[in-house]
N, C-alpha and C. Protein backbone atom coordinates (compact mmCIF):
# COMPACT_ATOMS: atom_id res chain seq x y z
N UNK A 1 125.61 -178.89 37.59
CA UNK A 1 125.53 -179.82 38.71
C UNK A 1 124.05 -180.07 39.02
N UNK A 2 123.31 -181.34 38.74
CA UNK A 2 122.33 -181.66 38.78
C UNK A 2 121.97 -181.93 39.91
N UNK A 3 122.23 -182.21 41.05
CA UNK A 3 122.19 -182.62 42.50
C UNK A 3 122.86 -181.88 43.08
N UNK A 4 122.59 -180.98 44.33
CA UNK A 4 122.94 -180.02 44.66
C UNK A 4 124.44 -180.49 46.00
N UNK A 5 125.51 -180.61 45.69
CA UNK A 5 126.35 -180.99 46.71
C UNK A 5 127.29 -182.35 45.98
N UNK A 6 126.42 -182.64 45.28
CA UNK A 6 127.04 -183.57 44.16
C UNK A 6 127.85 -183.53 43.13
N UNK A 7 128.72 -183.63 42.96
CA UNK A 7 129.96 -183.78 41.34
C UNK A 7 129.63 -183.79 40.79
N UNK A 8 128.46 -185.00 40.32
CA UNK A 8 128.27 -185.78 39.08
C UNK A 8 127.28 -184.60 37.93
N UNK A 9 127.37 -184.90 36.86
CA UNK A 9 126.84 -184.32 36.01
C UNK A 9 125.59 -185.00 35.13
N UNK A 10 125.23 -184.03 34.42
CA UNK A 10 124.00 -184.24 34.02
C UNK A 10 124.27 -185.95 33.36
N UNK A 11 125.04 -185.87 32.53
CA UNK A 11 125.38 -186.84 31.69
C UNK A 11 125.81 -187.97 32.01
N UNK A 12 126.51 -188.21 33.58
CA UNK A 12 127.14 -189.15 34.01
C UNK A 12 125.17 -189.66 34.87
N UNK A 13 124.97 -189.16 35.55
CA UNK A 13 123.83 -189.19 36.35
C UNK A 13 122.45 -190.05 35.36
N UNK A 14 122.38 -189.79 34.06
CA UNK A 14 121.67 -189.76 32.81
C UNK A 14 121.70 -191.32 32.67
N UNK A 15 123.23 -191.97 32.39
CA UNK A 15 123.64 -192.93 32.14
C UNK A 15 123.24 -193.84 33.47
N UNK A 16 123.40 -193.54 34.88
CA UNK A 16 122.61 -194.70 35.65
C UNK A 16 121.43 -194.70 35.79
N UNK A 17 120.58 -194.02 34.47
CA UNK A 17 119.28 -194.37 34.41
C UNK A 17 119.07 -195.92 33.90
N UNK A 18 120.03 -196.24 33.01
CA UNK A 18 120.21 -197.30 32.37
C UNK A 18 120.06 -198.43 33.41
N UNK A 19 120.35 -198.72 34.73
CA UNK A 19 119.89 -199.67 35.40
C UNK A 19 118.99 -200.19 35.71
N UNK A 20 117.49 -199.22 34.79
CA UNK A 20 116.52 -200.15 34.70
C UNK A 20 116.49 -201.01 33.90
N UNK A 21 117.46 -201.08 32.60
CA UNK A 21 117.44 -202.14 31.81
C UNK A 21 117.40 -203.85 32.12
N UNK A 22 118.17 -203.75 33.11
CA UNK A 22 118.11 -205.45 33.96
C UNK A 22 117.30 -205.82 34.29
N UNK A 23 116.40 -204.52 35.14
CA UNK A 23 114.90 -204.54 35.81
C UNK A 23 113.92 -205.10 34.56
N UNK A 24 113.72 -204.47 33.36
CA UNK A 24 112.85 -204.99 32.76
C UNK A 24 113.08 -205.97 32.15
N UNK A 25 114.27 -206.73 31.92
CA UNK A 25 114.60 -207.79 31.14
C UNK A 25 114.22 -209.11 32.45
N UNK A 26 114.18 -208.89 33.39
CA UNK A 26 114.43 -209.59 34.46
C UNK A 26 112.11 -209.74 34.79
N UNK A 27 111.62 -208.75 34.55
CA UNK A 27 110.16 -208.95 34.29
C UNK A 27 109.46 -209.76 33.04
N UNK A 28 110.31 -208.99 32.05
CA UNK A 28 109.87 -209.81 30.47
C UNK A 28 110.12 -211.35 31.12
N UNK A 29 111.22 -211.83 30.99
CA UNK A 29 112.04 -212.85 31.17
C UNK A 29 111.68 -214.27 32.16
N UNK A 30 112.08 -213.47 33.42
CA UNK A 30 111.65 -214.22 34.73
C UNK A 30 111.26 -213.76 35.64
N UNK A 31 109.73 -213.46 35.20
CA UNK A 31 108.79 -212.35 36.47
C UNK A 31 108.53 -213.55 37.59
N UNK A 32 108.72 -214.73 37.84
CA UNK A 32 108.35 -215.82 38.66
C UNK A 32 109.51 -215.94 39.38
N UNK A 33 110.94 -215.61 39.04
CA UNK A 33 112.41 -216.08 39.76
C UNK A 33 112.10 -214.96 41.49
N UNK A 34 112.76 -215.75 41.96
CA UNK A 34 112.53 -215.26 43.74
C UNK A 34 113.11 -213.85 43.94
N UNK A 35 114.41 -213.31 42.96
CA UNK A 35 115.08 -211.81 43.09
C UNK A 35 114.99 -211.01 42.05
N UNK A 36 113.54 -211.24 41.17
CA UNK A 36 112.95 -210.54 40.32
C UNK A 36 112.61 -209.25 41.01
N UNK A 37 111.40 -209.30 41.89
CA UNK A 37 110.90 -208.24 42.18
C UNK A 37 112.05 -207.37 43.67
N UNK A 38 112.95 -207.65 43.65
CA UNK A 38 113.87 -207.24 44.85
C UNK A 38 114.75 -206.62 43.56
N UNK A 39 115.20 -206.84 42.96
CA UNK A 39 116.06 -206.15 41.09
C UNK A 39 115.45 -205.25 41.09
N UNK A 40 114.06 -205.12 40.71
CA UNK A 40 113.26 -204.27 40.05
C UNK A 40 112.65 -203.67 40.97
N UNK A 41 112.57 -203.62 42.39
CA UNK A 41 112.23 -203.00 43.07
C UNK A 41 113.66 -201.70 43.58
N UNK A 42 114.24 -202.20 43.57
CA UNK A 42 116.00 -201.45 43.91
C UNK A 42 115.68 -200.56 42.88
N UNK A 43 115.95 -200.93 41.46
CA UNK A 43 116.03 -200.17 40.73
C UNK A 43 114.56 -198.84 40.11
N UNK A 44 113.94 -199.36 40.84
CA UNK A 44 112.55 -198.36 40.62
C UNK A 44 112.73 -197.15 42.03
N UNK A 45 113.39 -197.68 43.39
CA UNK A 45 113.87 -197.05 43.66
C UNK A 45 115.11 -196.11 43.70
N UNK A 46 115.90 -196.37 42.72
CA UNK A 46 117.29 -195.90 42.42
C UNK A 46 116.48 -194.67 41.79
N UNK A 47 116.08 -195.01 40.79
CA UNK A 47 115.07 -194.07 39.91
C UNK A 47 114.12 -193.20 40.42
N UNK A 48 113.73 -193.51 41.65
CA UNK A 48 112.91 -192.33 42.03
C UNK A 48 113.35 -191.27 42.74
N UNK A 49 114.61 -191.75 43.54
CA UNK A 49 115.41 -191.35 44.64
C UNK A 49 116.39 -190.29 43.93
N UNK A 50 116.59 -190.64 42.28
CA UNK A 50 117.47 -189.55 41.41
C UNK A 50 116.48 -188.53 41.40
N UNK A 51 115.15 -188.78 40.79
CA UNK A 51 114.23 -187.77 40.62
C UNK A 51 113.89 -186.67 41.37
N UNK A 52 113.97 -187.62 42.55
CA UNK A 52 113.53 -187.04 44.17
C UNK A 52 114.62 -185.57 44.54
N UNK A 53 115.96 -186.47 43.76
CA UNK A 53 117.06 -185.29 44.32
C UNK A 53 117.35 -184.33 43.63
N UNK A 54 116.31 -184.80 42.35
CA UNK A 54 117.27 -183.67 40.76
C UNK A 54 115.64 -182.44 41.44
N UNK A 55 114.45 -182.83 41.43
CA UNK A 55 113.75 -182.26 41.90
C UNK A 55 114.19 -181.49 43.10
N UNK A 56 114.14 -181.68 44.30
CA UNK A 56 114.76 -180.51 45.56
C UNK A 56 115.74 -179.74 44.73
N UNK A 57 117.01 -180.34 44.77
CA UNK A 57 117.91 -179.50 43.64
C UNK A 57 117.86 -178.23 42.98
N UNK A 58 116.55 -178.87 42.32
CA UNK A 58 116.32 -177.78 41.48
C UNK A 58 115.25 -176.62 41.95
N UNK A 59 114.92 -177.11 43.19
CA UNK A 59 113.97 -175.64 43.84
C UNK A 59 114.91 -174.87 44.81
N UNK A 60 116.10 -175.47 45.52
CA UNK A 60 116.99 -174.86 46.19
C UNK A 60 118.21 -174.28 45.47
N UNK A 61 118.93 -175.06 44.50
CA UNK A 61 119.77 -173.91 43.79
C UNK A 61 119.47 -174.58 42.24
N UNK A 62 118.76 -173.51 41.48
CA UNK A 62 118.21 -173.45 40.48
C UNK A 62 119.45 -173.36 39.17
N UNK A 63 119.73 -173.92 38.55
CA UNK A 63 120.58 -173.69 37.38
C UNK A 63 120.22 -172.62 36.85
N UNK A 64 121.60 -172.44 36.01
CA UNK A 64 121.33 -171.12 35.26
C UNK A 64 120.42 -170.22 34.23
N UNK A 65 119.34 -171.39 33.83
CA UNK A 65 117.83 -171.37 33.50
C UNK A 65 117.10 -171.13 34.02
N UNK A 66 117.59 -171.14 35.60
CA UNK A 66 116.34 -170.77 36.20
C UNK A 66 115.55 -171.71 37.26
N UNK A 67 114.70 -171.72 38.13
CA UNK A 67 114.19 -172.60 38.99
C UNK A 67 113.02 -172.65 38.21
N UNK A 68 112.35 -173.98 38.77
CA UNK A 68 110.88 -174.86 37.78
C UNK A 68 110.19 -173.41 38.06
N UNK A 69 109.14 -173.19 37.32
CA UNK A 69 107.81 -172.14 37.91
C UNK A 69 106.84 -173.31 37.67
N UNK A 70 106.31 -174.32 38.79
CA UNK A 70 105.64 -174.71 38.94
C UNK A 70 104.02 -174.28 38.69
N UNK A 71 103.79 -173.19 38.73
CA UNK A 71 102.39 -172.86 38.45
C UNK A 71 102.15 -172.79 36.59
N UNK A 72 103.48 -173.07 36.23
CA UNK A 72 103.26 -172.81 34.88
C UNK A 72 102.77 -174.20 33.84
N UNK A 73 102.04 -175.43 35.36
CA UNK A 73 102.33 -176.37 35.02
C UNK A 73 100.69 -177.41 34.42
N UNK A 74 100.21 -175.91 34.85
CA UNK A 74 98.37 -175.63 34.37
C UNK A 74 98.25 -175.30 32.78
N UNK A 75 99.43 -175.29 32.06
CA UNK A 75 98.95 -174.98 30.75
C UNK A 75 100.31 -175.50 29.70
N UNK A 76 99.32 -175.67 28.53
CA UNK A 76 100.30 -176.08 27.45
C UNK A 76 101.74 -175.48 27.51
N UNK A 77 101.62 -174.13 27.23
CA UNK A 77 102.67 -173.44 27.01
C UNK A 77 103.57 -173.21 27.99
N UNK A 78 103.24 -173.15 29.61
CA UNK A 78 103.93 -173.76 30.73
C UNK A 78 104.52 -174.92 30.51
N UNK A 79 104.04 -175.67 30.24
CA UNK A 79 104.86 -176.96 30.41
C UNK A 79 105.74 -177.01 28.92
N UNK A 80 105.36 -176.80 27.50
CA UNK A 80 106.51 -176.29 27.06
C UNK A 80 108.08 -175.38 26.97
N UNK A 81 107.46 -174.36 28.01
CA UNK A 81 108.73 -173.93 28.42
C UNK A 81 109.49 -174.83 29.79
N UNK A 82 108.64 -175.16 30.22
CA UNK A 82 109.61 -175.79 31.57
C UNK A 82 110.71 -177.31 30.70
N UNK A 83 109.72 -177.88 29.86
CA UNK A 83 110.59 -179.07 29.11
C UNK A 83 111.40 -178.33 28.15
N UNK A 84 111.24 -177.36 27.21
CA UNK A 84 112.84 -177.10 26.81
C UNK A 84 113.87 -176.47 28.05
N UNK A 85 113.70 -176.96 29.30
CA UNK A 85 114.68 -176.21 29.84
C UNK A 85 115.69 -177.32 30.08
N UNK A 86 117.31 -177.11 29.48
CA UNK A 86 117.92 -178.34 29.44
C UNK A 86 118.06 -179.02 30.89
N UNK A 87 118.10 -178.04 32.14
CA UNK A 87 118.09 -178.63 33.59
C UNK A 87 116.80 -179.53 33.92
N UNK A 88 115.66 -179.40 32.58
CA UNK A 88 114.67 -180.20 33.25
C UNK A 88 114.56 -181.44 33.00
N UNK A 89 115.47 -181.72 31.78
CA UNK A 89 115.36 -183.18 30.87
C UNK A 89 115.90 -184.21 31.94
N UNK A 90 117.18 -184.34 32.75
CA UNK A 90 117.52 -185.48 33.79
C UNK A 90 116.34 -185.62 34.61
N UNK A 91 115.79 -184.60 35.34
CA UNK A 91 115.01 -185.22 36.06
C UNK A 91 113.32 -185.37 35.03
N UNK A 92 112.90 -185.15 34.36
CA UNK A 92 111.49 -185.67 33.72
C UNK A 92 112.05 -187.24 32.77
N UNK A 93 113.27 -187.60 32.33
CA UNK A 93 113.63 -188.83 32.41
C UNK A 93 113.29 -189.72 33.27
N UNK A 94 114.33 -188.99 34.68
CA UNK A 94 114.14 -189.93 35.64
C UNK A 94 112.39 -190.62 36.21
N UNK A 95 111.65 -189.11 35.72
CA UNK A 95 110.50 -189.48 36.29
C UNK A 95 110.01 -190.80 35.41
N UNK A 96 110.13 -190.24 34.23
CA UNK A 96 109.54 -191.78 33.05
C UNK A 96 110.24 -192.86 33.62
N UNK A 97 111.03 -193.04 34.25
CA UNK A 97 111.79 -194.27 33.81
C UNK A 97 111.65 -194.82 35.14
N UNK A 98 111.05 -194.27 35.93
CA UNK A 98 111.38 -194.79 37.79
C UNK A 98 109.19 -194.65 37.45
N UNK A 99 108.63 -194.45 37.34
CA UNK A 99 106.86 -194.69 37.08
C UNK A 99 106.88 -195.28 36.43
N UNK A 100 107.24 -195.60 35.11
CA UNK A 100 107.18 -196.77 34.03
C UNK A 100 107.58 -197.92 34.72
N UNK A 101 108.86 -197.86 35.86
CA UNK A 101 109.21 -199.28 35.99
C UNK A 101 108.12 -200.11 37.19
N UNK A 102 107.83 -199.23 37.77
CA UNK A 102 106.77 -199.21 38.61
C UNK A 102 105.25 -199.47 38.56
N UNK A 103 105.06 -199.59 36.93
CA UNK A 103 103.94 -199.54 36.57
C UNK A 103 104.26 -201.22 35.87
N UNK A 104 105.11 -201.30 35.45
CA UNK A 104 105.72 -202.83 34.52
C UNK A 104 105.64 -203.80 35.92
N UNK A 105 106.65 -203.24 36.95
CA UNK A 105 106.45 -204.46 37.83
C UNK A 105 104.83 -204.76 38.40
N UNK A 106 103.90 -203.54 38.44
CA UNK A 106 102.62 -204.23 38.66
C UNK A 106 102.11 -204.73 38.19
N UNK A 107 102.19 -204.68 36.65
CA UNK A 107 101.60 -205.28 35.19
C UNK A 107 102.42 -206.63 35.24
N UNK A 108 103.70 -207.21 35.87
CA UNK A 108 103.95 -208.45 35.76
C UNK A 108 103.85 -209.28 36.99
N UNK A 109 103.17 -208.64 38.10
CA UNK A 109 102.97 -209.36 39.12
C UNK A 109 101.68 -209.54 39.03
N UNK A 110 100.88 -208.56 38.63
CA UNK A 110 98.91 -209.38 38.19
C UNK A 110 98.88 -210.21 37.20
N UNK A 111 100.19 -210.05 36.46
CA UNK A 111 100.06 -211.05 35.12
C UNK A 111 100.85 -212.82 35.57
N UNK A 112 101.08 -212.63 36.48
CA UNK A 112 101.51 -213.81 37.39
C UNK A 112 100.50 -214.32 37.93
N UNK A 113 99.97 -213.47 38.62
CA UNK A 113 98.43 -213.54 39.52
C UNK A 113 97.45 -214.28 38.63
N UNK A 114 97.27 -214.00 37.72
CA UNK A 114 96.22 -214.08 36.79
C UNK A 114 96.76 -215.18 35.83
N UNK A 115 97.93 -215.85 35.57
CA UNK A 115 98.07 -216.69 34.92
C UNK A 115 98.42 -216.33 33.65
N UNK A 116 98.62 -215.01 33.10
CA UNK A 116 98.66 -215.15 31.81
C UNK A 116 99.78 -215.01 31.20
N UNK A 117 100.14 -215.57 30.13
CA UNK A 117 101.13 -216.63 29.25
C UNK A 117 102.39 -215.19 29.14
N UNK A 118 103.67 -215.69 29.58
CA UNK A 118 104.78 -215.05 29.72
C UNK A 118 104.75 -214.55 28.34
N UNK A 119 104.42 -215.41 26.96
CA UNK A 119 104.42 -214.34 25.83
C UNK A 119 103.44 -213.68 25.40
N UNK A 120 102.70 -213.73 26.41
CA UNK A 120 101.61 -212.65 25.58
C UNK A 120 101.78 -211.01 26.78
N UNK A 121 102.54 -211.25 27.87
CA UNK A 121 103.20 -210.80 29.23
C UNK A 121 104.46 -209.59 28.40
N UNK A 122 105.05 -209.94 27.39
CA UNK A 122 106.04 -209.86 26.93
C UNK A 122 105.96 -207.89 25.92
N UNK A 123 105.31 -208.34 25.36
CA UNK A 123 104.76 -206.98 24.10
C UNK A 123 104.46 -205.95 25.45
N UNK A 124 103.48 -206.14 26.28
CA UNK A 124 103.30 -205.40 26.89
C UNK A 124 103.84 -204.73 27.91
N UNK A 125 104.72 -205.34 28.49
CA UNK A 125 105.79 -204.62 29.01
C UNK A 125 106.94 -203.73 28.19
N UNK A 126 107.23 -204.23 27.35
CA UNK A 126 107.93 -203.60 26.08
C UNK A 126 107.37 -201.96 25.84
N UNK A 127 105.77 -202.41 25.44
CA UNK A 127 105.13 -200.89 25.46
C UNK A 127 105.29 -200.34 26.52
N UNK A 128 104.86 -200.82 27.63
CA UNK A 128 104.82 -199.97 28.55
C UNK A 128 106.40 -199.34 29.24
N UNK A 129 107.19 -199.99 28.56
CA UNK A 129 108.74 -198.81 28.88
C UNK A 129 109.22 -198.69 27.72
N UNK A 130 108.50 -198.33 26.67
CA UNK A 130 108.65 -197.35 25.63
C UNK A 130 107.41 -196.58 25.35
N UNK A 131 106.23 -196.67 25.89
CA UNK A 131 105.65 -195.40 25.93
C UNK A 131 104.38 -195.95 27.33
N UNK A 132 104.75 -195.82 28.05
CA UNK A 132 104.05 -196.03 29.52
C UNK A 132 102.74 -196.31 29.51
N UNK A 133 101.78 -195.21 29.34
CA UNK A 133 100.39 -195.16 29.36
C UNK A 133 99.57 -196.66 28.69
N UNK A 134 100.41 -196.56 27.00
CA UNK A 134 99.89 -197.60 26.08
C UNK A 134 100.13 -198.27 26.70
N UNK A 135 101.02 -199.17 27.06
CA UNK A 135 101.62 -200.15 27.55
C UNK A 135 100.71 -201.05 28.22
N UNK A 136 100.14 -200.13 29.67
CA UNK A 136 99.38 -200.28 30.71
C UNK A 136 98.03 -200.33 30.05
N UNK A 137 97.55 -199.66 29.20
CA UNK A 137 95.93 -200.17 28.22
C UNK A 137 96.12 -201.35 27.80
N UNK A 138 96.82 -201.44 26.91
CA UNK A 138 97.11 -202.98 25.93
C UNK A 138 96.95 -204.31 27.38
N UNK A 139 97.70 -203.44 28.29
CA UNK A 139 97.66 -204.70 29.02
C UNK A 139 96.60 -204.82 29.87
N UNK A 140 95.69 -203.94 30.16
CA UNK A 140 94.46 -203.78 31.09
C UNK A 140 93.52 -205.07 29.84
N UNK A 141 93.49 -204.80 28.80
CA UNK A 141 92.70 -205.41 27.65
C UNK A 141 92.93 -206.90 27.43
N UNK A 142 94.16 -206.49 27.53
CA UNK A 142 95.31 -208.12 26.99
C UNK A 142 94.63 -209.25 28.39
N UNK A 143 94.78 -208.86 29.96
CA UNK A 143 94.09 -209.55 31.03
C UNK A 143 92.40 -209.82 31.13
N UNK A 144 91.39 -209.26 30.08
CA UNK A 144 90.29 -209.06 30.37
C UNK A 144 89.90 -210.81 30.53
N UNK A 145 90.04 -211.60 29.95
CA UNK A 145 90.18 -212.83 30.17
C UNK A 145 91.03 -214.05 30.76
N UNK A 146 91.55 -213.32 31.84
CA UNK A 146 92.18 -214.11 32.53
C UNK A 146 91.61 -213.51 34.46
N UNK A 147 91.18 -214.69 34.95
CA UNK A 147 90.68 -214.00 36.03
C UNK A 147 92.15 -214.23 37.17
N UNK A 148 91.78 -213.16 38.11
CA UNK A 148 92.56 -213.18 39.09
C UNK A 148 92.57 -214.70 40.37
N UNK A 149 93.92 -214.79 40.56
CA UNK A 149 93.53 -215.84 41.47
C UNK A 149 92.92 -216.40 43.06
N UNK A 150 94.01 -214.84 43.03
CA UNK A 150 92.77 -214.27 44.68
C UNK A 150 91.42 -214.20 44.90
N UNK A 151 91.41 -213.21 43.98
CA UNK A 151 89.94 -213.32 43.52
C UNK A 151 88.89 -214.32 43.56
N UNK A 152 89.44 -215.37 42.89
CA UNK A 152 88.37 -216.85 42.33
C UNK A 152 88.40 -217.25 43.92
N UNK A 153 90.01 -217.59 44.29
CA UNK A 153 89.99 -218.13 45.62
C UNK A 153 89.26 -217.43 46.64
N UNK A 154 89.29 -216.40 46.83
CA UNK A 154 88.21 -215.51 47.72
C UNK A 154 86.62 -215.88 47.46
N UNK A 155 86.05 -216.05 45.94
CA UNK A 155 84.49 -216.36 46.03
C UNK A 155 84.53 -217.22 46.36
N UNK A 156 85.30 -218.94 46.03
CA UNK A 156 85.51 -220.09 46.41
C UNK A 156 84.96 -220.21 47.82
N UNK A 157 86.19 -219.23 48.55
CA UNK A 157 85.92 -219.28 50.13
C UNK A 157 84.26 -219.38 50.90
N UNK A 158 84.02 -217.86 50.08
CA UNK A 158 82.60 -217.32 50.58
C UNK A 158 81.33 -218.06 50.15
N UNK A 159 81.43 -218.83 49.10
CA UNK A 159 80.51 -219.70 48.53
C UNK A 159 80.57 -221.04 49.20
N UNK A 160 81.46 -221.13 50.33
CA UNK A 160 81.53 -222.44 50.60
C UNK A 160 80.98 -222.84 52.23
């Protein structure tokens, strides 16, 4: 029982991670439509709010592995044992998948901001919810030539 008071199981719980899938198809797709970022905002919170609970959970009644040892979280071999622990995999999912989406919707709302071309918008979101970090480089790089619009409009202002 992954949530402490809760039925549901690891596996059932696992599977409504999958509701970020709409979220990012709905950024790739149509980061400009009016219930884009209200989709993908729900669902970045659905995702954090699992995390949130598989986390407490797991410091108040600890599965049969054991509760996190958080201090073990200063070293390689700490954090190798805490990730083979099978109670830890739902929630370090949830964490990827509720920060990744969170990190995509900011990467497609500056990429709105900034003007730049829905397919070049596209790869990089892709990376960035299949391996997060990259994702968010490619796309820090991918914008270096596109200026912000606030921005321009803000010197506009002050220059005038």
């Amino acid at each position: 029982m992954p949530i402490y008071g809760l039925e549901f199981t690891d596996s059932q719980l696992f599977d409504t991670l999958n509701l970020v899938l709409p979220a990012w198809i709905l950024l790739a797709l149509l980061p400009r439509w009016k219930h884009t970022y209200t989709v993908v905002t729900a669902a970045a919170l659905y995702t954090s709010l699992l995390y949130s609970a598989c986390l407490v959970s797991m410091m108040i009644a600890p599965s049969e592995d054991g509760a996190p040892n958080f201090s073990e979280m200063f070293t390689l071999e700490g954090v190798s044992r805490l990730l083979a622990k099978k109670s830890s995999t739902l929630p370090c999912w949830a964490h990827y998948a509720a920060f990744d989406l969170w990190v995509g919707r900011w990467i497609a709302t500056d990429a709105v901001d900034r003007g730049v071309p829905q397919l070049l918008l596209m790869p990089c979101l892709f990376l960035c919810m299949m391996v997060g970090p990259f994702g968010l480089v490619i796309y820090f790089l991918l914008r270096l030539p596109f200026s912000s619009k606030k921005a321009t409009g803000s010197r506009k202002s002050k220059s005038a």
